[in-house]
Protein backbone atom coordinates (compact mmCIF):
# COMPACT_ATOMS: atom_id res chain seq x y z
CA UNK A 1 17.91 4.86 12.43
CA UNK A 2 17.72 8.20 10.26
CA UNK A 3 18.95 11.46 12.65
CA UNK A 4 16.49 13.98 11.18
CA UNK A 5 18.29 16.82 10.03
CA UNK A 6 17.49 20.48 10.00
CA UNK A 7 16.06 20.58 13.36
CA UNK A 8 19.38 20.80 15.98
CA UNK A 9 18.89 22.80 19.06
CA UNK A 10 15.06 22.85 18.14
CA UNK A 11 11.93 22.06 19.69
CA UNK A 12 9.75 19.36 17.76
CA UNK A 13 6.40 19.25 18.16
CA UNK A 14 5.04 15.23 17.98
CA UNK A 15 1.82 14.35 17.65
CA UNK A 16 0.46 10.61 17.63
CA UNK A 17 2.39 7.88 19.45
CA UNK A 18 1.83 4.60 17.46
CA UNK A 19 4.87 3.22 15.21
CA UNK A 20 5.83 6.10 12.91
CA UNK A 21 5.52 8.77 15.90
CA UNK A 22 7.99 7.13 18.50
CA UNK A 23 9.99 6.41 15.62
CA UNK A 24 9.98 9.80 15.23
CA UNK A 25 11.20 11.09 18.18
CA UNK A 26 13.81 9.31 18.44
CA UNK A 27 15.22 10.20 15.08
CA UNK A 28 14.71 13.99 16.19
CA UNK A 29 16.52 12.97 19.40
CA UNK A 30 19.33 11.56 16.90
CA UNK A 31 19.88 14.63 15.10
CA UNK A 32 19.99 16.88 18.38
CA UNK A 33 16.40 18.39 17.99
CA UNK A 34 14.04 18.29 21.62
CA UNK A 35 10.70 16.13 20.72
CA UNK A 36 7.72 17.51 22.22
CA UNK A 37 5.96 14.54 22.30
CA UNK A 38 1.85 13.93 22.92
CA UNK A 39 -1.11 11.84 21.58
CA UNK A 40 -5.06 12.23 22.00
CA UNK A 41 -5.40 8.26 23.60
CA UNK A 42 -4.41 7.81 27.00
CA UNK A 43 -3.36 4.20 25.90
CA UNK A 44 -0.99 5.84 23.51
CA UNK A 45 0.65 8.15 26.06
CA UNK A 46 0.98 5.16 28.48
CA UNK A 47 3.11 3.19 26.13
CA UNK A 48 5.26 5.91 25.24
CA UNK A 49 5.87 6.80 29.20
CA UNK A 50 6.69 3.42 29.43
CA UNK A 51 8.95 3.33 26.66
CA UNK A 52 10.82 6.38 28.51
CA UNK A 53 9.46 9.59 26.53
CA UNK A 54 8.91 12.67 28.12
CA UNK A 55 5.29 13.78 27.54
CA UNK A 56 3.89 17.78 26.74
CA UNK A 57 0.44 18.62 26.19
CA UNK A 58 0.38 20.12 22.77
CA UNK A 59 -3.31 21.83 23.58
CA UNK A 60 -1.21 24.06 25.84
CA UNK A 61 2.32 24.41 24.22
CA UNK A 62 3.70 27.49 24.13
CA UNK A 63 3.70 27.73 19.81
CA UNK A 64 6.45 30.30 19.89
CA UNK A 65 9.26 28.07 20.53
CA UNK A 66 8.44 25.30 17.96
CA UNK A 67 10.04 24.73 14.88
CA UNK A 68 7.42 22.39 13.81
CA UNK A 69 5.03 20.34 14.58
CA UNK A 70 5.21 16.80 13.24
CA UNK A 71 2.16 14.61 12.94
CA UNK A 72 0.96 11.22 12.28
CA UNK A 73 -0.81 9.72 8.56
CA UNK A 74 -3.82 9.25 10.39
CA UNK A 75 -4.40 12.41 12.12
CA UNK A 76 -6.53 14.67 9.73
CA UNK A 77 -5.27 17.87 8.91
CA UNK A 78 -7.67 19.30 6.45
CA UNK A 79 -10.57 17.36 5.38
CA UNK A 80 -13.59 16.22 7.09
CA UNK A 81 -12.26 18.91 10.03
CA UNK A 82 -8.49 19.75 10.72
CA UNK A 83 -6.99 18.05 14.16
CA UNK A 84 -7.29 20.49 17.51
CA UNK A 85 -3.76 20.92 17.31
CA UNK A 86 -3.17 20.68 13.73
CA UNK A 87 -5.58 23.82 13.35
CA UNK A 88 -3.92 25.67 16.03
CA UNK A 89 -0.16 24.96 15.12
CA UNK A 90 -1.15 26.22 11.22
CA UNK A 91 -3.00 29.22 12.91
CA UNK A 92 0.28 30.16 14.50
CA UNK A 93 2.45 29.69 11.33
CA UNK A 94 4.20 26.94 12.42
CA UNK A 95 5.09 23.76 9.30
CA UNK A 96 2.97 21.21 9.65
CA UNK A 97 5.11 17.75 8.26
CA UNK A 98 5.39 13.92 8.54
CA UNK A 99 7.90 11.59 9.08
CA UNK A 100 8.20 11.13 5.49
CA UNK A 101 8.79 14.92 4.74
CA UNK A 102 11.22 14.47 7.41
CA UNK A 103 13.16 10.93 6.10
CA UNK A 104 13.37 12.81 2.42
CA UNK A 105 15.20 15.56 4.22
CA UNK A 106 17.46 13.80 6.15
CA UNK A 107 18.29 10.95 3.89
CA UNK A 108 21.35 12.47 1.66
CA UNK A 109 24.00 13.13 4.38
CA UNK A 110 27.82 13.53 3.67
CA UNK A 111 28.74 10.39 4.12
CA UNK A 112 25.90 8.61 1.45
CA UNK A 113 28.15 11.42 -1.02
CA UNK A 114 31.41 8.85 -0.97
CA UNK A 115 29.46 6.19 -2.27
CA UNK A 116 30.38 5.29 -5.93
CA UNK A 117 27.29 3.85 -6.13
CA UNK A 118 25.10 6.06 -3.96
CA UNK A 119 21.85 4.80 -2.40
CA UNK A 120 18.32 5.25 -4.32
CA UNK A 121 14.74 5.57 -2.74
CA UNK A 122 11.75 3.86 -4.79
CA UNK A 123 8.34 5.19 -3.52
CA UNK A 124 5.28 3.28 -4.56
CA UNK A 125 1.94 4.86 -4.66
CA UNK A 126 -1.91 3.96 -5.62
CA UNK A 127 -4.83 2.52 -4.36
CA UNK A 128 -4.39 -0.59 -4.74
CA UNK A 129 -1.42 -3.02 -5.14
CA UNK A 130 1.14 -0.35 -2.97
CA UNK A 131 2.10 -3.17 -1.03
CA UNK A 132 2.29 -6.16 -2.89
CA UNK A 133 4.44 -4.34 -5.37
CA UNK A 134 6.56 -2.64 -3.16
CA UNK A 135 7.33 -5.95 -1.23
CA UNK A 136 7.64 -7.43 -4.60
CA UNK A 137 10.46 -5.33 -5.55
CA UNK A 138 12.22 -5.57 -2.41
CA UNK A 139 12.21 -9.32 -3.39
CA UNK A 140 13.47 -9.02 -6.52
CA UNK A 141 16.68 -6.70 -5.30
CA UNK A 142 16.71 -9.27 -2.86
CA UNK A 143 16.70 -12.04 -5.15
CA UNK A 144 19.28 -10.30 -7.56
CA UNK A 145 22.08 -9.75 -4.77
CA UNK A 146 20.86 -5.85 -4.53
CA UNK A 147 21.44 -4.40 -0.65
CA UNK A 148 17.85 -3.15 0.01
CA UNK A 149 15.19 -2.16 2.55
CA UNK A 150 11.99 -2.07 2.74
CA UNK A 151 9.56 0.52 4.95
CA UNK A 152 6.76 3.47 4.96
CA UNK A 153 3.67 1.96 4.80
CA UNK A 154 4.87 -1.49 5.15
CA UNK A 155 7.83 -2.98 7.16
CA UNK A 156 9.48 -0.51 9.43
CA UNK A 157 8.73 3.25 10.04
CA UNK A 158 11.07 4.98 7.54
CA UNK A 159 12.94 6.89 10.09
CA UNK A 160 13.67 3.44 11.73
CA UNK A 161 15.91 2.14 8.87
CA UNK A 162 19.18 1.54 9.14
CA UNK A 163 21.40 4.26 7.26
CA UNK A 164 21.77 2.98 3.61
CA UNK A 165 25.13 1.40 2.43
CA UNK A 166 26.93 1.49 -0.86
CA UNK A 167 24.17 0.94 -3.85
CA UNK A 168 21.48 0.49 -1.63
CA UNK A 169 17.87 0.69 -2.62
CA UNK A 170 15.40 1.79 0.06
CA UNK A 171 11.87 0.93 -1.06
CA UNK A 172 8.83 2.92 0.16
CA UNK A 173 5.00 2.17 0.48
CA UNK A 174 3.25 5.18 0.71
CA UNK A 175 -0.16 6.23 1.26
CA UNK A 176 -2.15 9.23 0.30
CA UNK A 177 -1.81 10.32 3.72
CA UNK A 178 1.93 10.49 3.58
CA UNK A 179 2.45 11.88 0.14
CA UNK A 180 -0.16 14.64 1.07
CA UNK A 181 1.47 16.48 3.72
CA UNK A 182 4.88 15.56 3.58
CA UNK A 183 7.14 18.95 2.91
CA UNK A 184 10.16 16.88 1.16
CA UNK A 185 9.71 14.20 -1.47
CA UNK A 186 12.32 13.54 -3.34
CA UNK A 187 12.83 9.85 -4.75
CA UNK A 188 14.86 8.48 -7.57
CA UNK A 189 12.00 6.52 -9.00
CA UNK A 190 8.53 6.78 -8.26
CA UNK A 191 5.47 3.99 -9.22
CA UNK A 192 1.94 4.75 -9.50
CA UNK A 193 0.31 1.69 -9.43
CA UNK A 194 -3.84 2.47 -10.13
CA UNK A 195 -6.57 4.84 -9.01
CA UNK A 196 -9.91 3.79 -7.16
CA UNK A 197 -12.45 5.70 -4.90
CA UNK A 198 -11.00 5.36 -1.37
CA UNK A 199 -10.19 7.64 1.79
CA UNK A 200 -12.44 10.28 -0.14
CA UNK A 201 -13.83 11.88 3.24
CA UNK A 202 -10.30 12.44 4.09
CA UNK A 203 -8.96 13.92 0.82
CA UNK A 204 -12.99 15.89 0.16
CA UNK A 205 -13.39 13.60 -3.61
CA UNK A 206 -11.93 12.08 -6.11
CA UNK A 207 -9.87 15.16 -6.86
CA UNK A 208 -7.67 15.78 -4.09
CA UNK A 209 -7.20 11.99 -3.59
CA UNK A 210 -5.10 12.33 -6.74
CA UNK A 211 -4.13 15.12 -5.98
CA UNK A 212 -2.60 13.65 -2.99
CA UNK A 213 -0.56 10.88 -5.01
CA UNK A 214 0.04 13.36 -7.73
CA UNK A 215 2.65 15.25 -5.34
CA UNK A 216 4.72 12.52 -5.35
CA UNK A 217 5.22 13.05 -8.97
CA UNK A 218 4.74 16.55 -9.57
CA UNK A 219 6.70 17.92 -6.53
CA UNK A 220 9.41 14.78 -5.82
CA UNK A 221 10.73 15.33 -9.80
CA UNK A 222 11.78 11.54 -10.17
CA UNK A 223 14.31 10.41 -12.26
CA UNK A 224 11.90 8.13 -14.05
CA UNK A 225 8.10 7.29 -12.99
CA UNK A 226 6.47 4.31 -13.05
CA UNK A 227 2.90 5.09 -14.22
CA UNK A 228 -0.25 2.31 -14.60
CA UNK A 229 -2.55 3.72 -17.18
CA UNK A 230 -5.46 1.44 -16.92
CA UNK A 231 -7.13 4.37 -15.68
CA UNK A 232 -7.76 8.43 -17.19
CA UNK A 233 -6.17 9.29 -13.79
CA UNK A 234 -2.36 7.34 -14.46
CA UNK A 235 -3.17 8.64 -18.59
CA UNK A 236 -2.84 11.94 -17.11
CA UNK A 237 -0.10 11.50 -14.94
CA UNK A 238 1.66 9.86 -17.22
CA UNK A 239 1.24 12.53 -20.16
CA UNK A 240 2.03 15.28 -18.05
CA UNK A 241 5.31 13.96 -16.80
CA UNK A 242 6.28 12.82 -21.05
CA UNK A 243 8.29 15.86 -22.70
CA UNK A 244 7.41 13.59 -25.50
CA UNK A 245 5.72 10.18 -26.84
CA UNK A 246 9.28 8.39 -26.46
CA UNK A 247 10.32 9.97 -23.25
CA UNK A 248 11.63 6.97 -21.74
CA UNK A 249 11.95 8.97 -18.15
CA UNK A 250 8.33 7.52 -18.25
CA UNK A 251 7.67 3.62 -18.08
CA UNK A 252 3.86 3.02 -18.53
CA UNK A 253 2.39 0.04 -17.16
CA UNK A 254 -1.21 -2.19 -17.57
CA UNK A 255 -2.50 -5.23 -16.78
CA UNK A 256 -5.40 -6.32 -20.02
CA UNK A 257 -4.40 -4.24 -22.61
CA UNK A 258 -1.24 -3.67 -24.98
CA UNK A 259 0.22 -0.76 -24.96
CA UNK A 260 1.81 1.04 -27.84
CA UNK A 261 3.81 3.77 -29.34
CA UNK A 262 8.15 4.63 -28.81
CA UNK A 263 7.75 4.80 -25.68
CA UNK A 264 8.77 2.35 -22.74
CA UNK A 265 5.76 -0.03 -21.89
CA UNK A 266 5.59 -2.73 -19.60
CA UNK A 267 2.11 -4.56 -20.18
CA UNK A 268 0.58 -7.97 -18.82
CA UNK A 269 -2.50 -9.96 -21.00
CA UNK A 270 -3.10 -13.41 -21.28
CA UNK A 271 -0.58 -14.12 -18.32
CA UNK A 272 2.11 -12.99 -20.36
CA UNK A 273 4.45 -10.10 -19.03
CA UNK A 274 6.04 -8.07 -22.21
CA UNK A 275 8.68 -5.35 -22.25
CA UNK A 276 8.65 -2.85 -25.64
CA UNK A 277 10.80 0.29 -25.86
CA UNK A 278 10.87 2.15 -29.61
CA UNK A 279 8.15 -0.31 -30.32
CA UNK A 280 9.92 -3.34 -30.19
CA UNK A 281 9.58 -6.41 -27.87
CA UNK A 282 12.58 -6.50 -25.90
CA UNK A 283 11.47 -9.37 -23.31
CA UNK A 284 8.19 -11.62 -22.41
CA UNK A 285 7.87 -13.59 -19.11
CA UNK A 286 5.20 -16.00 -18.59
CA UNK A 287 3.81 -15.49 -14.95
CA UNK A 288 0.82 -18.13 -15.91
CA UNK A 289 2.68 -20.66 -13.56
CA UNK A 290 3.57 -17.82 -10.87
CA UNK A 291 1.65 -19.36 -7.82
CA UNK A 292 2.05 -15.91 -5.72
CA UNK A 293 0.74 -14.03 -8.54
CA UNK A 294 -2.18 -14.53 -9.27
CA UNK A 295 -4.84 -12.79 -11.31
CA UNK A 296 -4.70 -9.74 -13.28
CA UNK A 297 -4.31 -7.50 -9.99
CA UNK A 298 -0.99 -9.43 -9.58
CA UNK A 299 0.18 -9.27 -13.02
CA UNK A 300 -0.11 -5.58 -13.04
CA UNK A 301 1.73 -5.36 -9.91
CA UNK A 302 4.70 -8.21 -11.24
CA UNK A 303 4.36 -5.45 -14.45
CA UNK A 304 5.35 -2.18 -11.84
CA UNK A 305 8.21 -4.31 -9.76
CA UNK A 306 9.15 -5.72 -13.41
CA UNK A 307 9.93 -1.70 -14.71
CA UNK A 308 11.60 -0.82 -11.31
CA UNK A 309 14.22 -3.64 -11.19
CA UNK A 310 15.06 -2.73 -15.36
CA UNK A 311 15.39 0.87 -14.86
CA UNK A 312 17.79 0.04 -11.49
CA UNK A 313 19.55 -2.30 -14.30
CA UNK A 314 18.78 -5.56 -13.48
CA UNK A 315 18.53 -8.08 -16.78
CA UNK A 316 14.96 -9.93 -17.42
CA UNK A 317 15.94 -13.55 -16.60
CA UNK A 318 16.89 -12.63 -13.28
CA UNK A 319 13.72 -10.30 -12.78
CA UNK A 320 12.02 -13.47 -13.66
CA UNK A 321 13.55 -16.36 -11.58
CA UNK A 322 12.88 -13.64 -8.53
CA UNK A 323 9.04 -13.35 -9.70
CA UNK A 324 8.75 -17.22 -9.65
CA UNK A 325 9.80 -17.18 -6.34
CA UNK A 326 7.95 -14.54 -5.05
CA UNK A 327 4.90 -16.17 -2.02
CA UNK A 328 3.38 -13.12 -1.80
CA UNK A 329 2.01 -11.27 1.08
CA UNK A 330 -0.17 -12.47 4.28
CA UNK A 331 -3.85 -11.40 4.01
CA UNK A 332 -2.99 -10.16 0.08
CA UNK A 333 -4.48 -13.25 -1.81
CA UNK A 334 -2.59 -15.60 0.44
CA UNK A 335 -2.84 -19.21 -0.42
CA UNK A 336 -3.57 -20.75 3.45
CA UNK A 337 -4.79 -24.27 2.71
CA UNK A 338 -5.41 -26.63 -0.13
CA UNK A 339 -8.11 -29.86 1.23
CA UNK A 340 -10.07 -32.07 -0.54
CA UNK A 341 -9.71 -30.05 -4.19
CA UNK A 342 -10.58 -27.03 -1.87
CA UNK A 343 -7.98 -23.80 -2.24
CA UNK A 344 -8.60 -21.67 0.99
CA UNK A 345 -7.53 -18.03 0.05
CA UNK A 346 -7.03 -14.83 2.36
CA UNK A 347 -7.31 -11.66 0.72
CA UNK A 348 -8.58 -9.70 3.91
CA UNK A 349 -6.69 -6.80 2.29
CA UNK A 350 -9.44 -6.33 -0.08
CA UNK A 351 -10.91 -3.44 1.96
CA UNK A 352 -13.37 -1.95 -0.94
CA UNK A 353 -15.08 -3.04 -3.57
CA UNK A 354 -12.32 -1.99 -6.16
CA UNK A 355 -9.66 -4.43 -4.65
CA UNK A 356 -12.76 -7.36 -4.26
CA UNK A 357 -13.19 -7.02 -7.58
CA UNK A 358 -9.89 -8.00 -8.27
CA UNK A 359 -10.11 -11.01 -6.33
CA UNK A 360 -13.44 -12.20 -7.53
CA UNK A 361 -11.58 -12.15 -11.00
CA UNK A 362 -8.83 -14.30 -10.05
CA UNK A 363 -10.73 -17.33 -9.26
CA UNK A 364 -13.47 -19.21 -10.92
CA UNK A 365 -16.24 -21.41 -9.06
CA UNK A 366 -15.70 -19.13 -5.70
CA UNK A 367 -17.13 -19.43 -2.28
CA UNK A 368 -17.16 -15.81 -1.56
CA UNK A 369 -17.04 -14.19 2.54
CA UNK A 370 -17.73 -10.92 2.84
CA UNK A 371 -18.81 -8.00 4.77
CA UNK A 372 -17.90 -6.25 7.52
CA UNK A 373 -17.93 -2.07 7.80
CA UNK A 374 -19.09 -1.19 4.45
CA UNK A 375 -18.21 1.47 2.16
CA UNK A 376 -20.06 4.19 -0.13
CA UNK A 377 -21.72 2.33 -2.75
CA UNK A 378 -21.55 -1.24 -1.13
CA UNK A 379 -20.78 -3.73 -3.64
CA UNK A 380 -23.03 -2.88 -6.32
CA UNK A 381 -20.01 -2.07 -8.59
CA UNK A 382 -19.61 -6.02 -8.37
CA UNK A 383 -22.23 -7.04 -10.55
CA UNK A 384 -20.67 -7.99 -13.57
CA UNK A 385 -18.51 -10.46 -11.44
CA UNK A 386 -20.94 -12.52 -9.63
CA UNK A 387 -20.98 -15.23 -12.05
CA UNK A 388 -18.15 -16.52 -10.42
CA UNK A 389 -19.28 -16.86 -7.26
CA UNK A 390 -21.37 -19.89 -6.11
CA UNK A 391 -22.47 -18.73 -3.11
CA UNK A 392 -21.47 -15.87 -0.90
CA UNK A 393 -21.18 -15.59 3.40
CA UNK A 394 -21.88 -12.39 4.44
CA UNK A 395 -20.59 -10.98 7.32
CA UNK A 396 -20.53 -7.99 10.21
CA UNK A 397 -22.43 -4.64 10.10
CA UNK A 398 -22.98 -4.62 6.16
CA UNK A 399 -24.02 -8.02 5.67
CA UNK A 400 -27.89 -7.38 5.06
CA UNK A 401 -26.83 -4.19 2.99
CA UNK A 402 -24.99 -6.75 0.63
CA UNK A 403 -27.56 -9.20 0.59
CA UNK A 404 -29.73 -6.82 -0.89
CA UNK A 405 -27.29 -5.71 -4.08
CA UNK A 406 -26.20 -9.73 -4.87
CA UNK A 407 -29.52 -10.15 -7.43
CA UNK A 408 -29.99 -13.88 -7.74
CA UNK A 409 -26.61 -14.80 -6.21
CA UNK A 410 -27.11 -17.46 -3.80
CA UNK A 411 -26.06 -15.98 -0.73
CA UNK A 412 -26.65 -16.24 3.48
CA UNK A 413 -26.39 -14.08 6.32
CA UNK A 414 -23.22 -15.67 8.57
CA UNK A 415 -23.13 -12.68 11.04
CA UNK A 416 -19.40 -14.10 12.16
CA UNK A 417 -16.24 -15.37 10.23
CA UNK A 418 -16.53 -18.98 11.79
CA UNK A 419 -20.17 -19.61 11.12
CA UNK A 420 -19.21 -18.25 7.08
CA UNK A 421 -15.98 -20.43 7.36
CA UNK A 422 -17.52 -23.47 8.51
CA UNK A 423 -20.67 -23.55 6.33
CA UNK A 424 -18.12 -22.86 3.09
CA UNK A 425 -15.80 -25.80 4.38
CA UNK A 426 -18.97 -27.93 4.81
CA UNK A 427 -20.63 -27.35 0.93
CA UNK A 428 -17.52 -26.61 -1.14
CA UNK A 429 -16.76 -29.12 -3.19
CA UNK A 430 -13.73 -30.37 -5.52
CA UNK A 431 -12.51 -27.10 -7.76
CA UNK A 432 -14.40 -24.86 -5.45
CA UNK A 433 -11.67 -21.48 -3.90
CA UNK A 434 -13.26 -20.26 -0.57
CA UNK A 435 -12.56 -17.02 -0.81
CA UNK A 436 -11.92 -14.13 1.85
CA UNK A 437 -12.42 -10.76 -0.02
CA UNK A 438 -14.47 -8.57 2.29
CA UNK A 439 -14.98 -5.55 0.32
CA UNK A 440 -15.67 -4.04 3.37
CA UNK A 441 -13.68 -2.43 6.32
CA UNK A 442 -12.48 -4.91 9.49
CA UNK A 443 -13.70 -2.45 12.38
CA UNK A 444 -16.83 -3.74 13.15
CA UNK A 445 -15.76 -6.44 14.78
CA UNK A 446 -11.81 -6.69 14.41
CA UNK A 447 -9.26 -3.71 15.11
CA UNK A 448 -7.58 -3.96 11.48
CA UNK A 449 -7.56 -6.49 8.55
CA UNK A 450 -4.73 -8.23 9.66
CA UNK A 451 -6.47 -9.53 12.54
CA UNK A 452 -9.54 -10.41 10.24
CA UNK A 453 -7.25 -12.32 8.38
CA UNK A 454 -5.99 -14.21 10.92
CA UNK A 455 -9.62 -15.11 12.26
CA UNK A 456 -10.20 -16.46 8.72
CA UNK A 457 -7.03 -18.85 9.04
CA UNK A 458 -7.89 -20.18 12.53
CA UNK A 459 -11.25 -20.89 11.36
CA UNK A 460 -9.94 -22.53 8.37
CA UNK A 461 -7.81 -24.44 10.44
CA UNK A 462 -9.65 -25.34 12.94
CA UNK A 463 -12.90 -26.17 10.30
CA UNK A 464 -10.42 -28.63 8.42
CA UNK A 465 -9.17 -30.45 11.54
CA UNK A 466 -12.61 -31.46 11.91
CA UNK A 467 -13.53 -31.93 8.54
């Protein structure tokens, strides 16, 4: 655990009770601070009774005697409408943070100051890709000997991490949410992995959603940033971070195009991973044969991990034996089952029609299920990939919607993951991927995508024991 520092002999104010909240009060209790602990669902407060925590009813807290008031990603705090007790706690001029804010504050201690070698923080950002890169990277230091840990957005909480050792590398995942709000952020190296249209109720447009990741850059001052630049959004980033063209504080990544100039570029096309600095190829990995990478999406991603491990020193052929052995991530274009010439893959992760996209591109002759609670826009952006797609098996509340924008794609109305499942099992044929890439959200009629995900095994499963 992380004591949070800053806050002895104070009261905390703790709203939202799920995995980063009780994390965080007990890394306030740590550091000698008094958590004042509450959240909206009565479910929530049971669990935390019965995990032992004192509750307080924030509507009614006497604002006075709080330092701050500590809140969780979800919880909106601006945009559509500000939380209750968000508004009131900013009304009465009390900080408003996040567990991250409060992990970036606490993290350097005294004792992390005797290390020769002392610990670093990555933090990995974008829309999509966050957490197959991050994981990625944790592999790699993994894979290299490198103490590291991995947490934010994926793993543990970040306050629930074990206090970093001697040359340690802590590796983050964080979302918008997080990067918005938090008060501190302050990592060594920082990776923005791509920008596409999501959460935009939450952040009011396109332009606070980067503005959102954008803090992470702007106001944590990395050592060096890791920037994609596939889009105008990561151009700009990375252009306004350059003091000049070969400002190698600045690593720019893409996956499909070469990138040029003295500068240090990282850059994926044709399956082949290439390293220039000053212009000159310094190293080239093949990740053709790299069965838990697949598809441009991936290669970008191997391209981001790729410029972390270099700039934390690690040499190329290690980076690479480490990518080959990378299996990726459940529910992230997850290889479940190979029958019959059949590959069976779960990309449940694929929550808009940005990240479907990607998946539709990584296969040929697909067998496509999706649908579920669909987005602005639907899947209309999908057009120009179609032609891979043999049929599709739509599913949940948008699955009429998408029949409507597929044009002549052959397509039918499933209504349920086993009835899409078990008709794909029955007419794929030899070559054919059945692929999972929704497109949509999970909560019409599952409470997340990794429980979609699951339903999509079982039903593979289950459809190829009878098979």
């Amino acid at each position: 655990m992380i004591a949070v520092q800053g806050h002895e002999g104070q009261q905390v104010a703790v709203l939202g009770l799920g995995r980063s909240g009780l994390a965080t009060c007990a890394a306030l209790a740590a550091g000698g601070a008094t958590p004042l602990a509450w959240d909206e669902s009565p479910e929530a407060r049971a669990n935390a009774e019965a995990a032992g925590l004192a509750l307080h009813d924030l509507s009614s807290v006497d604002w006075s005697h709080v330092a701050a008031l500590i809140t969780s990603p979800g919880i909106p705090h601006l945009y559509p409408t500000p939380n209750g007790i968000i508004a009131k706690a900013l009304a009465e001029g009390v900080p408003v943070d996040n567990d991250i804010g409060l992990f970036f504050r606490s993290f350097s201690t005294p004792s992390t100051m005797i290390f020769d070698q002392p610990p670093k923080v990555v933090a990995v950002t974008g829309s999509n890709g966050k957490s197959t890169t991050t994981a990625l990277i944790h592999h790699i230091l993994t894979a290299a000997g490198r103490p590291a840990q991995m947490a934010g957005n994926i793993g543990k909480g970040v306050l629930s991490i074990d206090p970093p050792g001697e040359g340690e590398v802590i590796v983050l995942e964080l979302s918008s949410y997080q990067t918005e709000l938090a008060r501190a952020l302050t990592p060594d190296i920082a990776v923005f992995t791509n920008l596409s249209p999501d959460h935009l109720d939450r952040h009011n447009g396109m332009g606070g959603y980067f503005a959102a990741k954008r803090r992470l850059f702007a106001e944590g001052g990395p050592d060096r940033a890791v920037i994609g630049v596939d889009e105008v959004e990561g151009l700009f980033l990375a252009g306004q971070l350059s003091q000049a063209a070969e400002d190698a504080r600045v690593i720019r990544i893409s996956s499909g195009q070469k990138l040029s100039g003295p500068g240090w570029n990282v850059f994926a096309r044709k399956g082949f991973l290439s390293e220039y600095r000053r212009g000159k190829q310094v190293a080239s990995i093949d990740l053709r044969p790299m069965q838990g990478l697949p598809g441009a999406h991936n290669h970008q991603n191997a391209c981001a991990a790729y410029a972390v491990a270099r700039s934390l020193g690690l040499a190329p052929r290690l980076i690479e034996d480490a990518l080959a052995s990378f299996t990726g991530l459940p529910h992230r274009s997850q290889l479940v089952a190979e029958a019959g010439g059949v590959r069976y893959i779960n990309d449940s992760k694929a929550t808009n029609a940005d990240s479907a996209a990607q998946a539709l591109q990584a296969f040929d002759r697909i067998r496509w299920i999706a649908g579920g609670l669909g987005k602005e826009g639907g899947i209309t952006s999908l057009a120009p990939h179609l032609g891979r797609v043999t049929k599709a098996y739509l599913i949940g509340h948008s699955a009429r919607d998408f029949a409507l924008q597929l044009g002549e794609t052959q397509h039918e109305i499933s209504e349920n993951m086993e009835r899409a499942v078990a008709a794909a099992i029955a007419e794929a044929q030899p070559g054919d991927v059945v692929l999972l890439a929704p497109a949509a959200a999970s909560f019409d009629q599952f409470p997340d995508f990794e429980k979609r995900g699951e339903a999509f095994i079982a039903a593979v499963r289950a459809g190829l024991s009878h098979a």
